[in-house]
PDB file of N, CA and C in Angstrom:
ATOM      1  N   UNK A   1     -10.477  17.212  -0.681  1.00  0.00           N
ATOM      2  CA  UNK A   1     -10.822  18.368  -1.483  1.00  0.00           C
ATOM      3  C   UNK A   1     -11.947  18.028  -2.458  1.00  0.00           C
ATOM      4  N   UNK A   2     -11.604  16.960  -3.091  1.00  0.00           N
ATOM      5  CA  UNK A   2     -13.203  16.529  -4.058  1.00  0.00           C
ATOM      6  C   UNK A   2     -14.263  16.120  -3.815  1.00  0.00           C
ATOM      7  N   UNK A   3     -14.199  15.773  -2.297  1.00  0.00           N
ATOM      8  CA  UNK A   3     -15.473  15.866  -1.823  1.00  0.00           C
ATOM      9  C   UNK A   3     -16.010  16.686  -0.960  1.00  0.00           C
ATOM     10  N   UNK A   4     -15.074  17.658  -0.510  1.00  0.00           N
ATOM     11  CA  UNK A   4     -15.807  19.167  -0.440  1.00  0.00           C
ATOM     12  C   UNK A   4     -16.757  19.923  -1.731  1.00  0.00           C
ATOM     13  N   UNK A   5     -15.740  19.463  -3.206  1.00  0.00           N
ATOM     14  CA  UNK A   5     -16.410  20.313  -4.460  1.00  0.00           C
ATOM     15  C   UNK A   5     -17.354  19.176  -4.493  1.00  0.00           C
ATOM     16  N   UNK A   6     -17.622  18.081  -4.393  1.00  0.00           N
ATOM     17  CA  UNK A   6     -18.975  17.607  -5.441  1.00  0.00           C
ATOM     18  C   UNK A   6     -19.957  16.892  -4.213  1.00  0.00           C
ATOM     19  N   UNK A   7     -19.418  16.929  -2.536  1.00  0.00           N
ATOM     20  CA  UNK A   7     -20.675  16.065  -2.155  1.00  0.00           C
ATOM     21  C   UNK A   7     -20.702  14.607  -2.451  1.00  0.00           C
ATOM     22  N   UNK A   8     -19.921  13.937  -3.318  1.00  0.00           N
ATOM     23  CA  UNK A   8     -20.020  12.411  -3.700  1.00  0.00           C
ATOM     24  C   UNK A   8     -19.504  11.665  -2.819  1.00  0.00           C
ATOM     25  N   UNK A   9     -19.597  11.138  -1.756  1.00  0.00           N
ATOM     26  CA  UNK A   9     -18.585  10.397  -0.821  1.00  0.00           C
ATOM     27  C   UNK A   9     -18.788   9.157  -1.907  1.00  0.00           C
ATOM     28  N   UNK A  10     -19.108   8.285  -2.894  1.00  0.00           N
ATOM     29  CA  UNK A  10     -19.404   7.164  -3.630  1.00  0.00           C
ATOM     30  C   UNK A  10     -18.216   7.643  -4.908  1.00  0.00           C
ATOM     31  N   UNK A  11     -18.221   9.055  -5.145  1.00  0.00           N
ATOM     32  CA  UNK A  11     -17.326   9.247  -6.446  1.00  0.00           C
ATOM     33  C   UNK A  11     -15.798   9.240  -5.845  1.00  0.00           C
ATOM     34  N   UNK A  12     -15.841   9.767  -4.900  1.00  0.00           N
ATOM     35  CA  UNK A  12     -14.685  10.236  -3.919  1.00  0.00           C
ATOM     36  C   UNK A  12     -13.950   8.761  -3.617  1.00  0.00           C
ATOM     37  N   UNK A  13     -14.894   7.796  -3.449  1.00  0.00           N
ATOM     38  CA  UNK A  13     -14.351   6.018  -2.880  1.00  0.00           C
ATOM     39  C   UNK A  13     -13.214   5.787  -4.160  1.00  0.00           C
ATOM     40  N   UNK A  14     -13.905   5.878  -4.921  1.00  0.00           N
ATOM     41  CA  UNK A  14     -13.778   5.314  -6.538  1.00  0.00           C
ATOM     42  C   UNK A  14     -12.264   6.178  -6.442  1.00  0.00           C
ATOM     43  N   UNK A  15     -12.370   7.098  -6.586  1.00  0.00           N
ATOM     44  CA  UNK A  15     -11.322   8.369  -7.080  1.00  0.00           C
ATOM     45  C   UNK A  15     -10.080   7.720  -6.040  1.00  0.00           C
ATOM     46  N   UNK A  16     -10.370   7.434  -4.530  1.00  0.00           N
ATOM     47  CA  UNK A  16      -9.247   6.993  -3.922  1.00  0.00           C
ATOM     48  C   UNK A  16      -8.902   5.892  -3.690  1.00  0.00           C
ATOM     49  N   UNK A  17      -9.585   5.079  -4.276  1.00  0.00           N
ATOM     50  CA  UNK A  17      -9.201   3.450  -4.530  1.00  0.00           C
ATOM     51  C   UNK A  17      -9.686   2.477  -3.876  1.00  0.00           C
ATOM     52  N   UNK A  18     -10.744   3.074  -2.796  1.00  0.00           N
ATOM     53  CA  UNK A  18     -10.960   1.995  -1.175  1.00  0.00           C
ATOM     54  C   UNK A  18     -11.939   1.283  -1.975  1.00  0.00           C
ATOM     55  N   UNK A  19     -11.714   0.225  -1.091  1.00  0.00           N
ATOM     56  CA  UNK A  19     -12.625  -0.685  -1.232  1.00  0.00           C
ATOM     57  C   UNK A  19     -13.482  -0.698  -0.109  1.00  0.00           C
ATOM     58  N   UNK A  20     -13.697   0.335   1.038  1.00  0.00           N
ATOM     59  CA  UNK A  20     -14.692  -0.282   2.036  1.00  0.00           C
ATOM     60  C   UNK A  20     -15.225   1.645   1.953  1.00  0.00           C
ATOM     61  N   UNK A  21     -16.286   1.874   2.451  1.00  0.00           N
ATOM     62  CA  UNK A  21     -16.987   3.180   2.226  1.00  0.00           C
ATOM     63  C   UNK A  21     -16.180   3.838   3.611  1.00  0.00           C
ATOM     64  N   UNK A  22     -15.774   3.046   4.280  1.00  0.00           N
ATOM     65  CA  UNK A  22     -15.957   3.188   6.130  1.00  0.00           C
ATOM     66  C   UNK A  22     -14.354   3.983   5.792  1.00  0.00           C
ATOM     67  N   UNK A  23     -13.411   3.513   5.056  1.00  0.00           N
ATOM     68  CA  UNK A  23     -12.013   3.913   4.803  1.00  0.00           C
ATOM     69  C   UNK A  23     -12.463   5.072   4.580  1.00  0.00           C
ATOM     70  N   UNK A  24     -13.162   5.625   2.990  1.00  0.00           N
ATOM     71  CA  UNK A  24     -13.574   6.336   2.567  1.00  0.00           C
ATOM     72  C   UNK A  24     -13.711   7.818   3.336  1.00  0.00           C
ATOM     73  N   UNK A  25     -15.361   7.251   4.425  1.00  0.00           N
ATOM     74  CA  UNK A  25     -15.148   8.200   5.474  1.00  0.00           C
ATOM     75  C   UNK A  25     -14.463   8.784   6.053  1.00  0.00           C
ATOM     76  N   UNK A  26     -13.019   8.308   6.477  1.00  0.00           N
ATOM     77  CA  UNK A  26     -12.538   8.450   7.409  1.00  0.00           C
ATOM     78  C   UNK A  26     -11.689   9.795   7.395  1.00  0.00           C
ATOM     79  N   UNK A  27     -11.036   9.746   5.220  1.00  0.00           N
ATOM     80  CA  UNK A  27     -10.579  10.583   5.180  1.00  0.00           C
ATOM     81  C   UNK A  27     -10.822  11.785   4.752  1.00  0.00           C
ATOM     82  N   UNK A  28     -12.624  11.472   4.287  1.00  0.00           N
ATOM     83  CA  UNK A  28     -12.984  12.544   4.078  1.00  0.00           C
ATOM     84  C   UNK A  28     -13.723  13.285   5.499  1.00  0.00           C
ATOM     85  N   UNK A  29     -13.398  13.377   6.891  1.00  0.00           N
ATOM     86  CA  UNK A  29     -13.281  13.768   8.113  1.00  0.00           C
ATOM     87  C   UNK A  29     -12.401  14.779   8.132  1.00  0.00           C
ATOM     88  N   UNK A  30     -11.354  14.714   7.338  1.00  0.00           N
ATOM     89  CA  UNK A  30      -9.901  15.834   7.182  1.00  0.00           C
ATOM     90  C   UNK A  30     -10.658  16.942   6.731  1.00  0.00           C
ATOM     91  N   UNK A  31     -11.632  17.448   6.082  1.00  0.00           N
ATOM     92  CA  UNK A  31     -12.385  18.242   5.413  1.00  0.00           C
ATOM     93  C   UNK A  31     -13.191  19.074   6.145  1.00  0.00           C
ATOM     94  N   UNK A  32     -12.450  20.326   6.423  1.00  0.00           N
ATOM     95  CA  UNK A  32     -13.765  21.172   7.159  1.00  0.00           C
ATOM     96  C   UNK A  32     -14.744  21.722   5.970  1.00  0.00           C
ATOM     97  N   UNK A  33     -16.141  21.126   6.103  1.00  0.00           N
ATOM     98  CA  UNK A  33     -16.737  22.022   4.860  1.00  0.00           C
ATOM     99  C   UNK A  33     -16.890  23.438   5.218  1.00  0.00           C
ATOM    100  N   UNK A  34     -17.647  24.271   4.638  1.00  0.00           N
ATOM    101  CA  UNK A  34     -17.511  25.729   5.071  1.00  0.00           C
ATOM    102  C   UNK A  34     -18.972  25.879   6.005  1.00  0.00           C
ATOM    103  N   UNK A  35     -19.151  26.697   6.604  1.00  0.00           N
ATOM    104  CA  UNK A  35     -20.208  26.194   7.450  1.00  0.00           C
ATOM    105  C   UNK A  35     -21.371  27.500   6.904  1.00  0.00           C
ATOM    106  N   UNK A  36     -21.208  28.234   6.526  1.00  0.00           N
ATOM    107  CA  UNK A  36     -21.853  29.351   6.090  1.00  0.00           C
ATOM    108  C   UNK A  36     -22.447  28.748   4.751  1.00  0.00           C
ATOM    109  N   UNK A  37     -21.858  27.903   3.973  1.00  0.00           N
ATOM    110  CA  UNK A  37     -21.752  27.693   2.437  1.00  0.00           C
ATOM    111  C   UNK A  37     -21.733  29.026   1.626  1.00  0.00           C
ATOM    112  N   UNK A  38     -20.498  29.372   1.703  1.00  0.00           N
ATOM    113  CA  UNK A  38     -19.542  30.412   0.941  1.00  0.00           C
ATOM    114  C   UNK A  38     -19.934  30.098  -0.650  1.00  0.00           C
ATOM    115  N   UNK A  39     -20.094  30.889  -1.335  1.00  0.00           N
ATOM    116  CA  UNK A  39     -19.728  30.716  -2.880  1.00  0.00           C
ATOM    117  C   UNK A  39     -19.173  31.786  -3.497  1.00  0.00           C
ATOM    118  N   UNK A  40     -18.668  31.587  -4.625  1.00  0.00           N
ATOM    119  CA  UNK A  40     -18.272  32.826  -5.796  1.00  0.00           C
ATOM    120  C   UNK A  40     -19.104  32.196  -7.075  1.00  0.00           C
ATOM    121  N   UNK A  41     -20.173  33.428  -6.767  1.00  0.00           N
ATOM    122  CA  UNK A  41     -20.887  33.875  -7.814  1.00  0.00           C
ATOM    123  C   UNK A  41     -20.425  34.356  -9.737  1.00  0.00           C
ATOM    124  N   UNK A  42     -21.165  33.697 -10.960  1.00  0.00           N
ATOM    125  CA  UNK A  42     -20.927  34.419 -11.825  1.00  0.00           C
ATOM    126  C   UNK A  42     -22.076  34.428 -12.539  1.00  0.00           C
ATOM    127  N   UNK A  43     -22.016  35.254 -13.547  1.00  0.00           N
ATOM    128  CA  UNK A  43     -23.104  35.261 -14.127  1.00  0.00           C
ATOM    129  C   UNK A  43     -22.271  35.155 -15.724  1.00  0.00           C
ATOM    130  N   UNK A  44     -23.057  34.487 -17.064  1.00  0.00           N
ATOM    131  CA  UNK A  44     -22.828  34.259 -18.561  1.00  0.00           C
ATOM    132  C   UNK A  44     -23.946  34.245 -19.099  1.00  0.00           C
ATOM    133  N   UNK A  45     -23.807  35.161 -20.356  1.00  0.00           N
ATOM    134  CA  UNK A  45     -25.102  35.741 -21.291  1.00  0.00           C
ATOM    135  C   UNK A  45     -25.240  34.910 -22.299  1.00  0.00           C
ATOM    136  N   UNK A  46     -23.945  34.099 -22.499  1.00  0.00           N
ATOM    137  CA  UNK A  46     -23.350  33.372 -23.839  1.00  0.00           C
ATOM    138  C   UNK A  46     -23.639  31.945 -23.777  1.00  0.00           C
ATOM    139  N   UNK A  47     -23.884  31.214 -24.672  1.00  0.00           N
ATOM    140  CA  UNK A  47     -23.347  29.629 -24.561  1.00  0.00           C
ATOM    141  C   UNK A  47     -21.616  29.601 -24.252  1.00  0.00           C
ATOM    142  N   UNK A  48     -20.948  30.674 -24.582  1.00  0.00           N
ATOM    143  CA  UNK A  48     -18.944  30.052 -24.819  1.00  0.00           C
ATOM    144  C   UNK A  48     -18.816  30.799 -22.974  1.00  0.00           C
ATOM    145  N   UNK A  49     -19.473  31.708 -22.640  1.00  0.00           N
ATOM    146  CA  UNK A  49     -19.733  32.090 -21.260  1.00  0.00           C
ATOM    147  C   UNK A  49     -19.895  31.175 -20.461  1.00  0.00           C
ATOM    148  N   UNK A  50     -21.118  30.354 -20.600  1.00  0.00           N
ATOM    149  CA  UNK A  50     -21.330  29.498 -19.547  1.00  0.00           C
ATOM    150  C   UNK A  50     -20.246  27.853 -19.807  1.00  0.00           C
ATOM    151  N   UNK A  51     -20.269  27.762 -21.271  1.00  0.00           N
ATOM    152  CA  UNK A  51     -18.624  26.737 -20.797  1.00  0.00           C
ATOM    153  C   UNK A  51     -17.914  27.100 -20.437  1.00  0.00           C
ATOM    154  N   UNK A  52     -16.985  28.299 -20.274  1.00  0.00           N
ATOM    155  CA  UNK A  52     -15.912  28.674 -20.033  1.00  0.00           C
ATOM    156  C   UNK A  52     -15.743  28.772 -18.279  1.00  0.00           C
ATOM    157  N   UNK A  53     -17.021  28.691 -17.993  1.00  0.00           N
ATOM    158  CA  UNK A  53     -17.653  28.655 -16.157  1.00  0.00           C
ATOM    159  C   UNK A  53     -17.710  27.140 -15.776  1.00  0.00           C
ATOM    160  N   UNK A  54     -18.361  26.677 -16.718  1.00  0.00           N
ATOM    161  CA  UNK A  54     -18.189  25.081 -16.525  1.00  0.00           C
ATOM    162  C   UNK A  54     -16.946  24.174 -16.659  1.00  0.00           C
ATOM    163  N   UNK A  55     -15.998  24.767 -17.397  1.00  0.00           N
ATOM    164  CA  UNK A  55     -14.994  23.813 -17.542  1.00  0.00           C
ATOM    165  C   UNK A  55     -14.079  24.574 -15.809  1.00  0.00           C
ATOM    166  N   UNK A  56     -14.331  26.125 -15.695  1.00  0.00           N
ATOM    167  CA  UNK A  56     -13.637  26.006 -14.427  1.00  0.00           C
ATOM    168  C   UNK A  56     -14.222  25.767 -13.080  1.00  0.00           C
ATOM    169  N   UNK A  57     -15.192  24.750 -12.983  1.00  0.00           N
ATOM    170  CA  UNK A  57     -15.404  24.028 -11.980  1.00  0.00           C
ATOM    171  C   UNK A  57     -16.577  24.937 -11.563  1.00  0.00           C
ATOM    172  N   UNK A  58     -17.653  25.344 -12.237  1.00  0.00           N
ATOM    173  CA  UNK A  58     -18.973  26.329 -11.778  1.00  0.00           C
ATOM    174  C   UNK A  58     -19.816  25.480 -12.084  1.00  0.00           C
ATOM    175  N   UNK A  59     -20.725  25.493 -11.266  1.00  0.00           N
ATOM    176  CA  UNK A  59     -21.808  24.885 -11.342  1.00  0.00           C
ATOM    177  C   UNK A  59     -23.336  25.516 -12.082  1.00  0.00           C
ATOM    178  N   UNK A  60     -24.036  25.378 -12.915  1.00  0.00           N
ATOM    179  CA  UNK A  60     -25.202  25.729 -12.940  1.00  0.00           C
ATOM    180  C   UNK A  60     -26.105  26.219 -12.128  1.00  0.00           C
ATOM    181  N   UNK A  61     -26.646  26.932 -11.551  1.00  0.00           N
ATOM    182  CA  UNK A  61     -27.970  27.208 -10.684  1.00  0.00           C
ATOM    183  C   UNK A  61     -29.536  27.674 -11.183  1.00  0.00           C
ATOM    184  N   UNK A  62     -29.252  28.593 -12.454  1.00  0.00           N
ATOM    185  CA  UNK A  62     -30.557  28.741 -12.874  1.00  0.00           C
ATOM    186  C   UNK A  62     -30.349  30.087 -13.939  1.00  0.00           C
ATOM    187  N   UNK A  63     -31.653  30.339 -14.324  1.00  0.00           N
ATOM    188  CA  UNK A  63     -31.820  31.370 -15.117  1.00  0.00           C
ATOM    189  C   UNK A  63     -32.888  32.625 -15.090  1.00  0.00           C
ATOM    190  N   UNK A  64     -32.037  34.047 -15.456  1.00  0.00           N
ATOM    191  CA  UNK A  64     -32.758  34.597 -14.609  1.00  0.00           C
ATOM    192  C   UNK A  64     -32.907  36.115 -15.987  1.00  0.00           C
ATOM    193  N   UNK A  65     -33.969  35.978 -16.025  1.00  0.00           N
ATOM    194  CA  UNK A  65     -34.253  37.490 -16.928  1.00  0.00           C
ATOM    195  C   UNK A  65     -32.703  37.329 -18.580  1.00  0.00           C
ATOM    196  N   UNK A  66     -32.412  36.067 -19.187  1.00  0.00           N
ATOM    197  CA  UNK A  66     -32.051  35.996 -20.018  1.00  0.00           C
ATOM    198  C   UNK A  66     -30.975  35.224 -19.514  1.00  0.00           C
ATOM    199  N   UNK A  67     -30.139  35.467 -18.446  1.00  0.00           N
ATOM    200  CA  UNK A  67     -28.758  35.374 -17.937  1.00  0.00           C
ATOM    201  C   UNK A  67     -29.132  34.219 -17.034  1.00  0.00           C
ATOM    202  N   UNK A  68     -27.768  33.251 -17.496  1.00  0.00           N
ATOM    203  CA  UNK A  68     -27.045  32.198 -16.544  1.00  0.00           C
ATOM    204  C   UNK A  68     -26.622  32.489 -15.492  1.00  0.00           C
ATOM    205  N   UNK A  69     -26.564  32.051 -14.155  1.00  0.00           N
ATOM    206  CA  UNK A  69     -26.198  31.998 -12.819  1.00  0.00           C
ATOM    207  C   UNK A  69     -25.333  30.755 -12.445  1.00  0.00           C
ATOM    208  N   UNK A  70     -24.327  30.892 -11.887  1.00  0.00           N
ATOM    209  CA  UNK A  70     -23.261  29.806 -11.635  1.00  0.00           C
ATOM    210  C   UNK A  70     -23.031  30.207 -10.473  1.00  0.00           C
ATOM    211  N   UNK A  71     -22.224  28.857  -9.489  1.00  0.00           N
ATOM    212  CA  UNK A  71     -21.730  29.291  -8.290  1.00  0.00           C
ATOM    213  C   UNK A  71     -20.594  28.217  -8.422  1.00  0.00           C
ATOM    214  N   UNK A  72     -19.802  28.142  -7.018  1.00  0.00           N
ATOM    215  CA  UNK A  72     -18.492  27.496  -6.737  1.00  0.00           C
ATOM    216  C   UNK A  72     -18.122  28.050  -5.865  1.00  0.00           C
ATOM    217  N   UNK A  73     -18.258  26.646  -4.832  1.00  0.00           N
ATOM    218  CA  UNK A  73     -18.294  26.308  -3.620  1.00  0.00           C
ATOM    219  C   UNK A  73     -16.402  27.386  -2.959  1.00  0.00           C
ATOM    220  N   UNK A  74     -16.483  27.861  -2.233  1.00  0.00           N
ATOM    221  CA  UNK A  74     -14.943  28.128  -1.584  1.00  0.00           C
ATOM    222  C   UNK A  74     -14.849  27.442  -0.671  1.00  0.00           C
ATOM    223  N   UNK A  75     -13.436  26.833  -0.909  1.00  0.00           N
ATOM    224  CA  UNK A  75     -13.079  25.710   0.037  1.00  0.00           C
ATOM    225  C   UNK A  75     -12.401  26.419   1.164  1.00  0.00           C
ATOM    226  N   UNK A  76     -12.162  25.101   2.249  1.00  0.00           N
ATOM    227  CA  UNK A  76     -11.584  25.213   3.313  1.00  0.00           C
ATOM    228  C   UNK A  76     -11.224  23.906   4.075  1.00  0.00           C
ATOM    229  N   UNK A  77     -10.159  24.506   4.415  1.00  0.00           N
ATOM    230  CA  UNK A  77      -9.339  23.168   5.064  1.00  0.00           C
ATOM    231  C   UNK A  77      -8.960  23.515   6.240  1.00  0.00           C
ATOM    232  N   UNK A  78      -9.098  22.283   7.125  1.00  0.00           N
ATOM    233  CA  UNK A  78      -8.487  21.909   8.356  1.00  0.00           C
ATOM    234  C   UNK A  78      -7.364  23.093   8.461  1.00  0.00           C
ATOM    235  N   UNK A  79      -6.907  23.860   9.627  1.00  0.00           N
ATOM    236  CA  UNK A  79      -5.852  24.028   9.628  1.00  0.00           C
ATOM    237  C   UNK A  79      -5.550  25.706   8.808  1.00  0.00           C
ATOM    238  N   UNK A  80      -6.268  25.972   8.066  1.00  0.00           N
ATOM    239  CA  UNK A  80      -5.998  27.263   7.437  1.00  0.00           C
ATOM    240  C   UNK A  80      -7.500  28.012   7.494  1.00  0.00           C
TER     241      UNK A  80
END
């Protein structure tokens, strides 16, 4: 799942303890990413807006005519 949200297969090693990258891989294989690259969109006018997007796992993308743009990735897994 955390390396569906961030892309890090190096943060993902760390996070699951391996010591070889190749382990690593193996289980991040369990992971269907989404193939479309799905997101849920938001938008924040505010500085307490755009933390309140950031602490729930939104990412930054840019700025547009005053307003913040965030996205976050929708997951998907094997099996569902």
């Amino acid at each position: 799942m955390e390396y569906a949200r961030t892309k890090d297969i190096l943060y993902v090693q760390i996070l699951l303890g391996r010591k070889s990258l190749k382990n690593t891989l193996r289980y991040t294989q369990l992971v269907a990413l989404p193939q479309n690259e799905d997101y849920i969109c938001k938008v924040a006018k505010t500085v307490e807006g755009s933390k309140d997007l950031v602490e729930g796992g939104f990412e930054y993308v840019t700025e547009v005519n005053g307003v913040k743009l965030f996205r976050k990735m929708k997951t998907s897994y094997l099996g569902t």
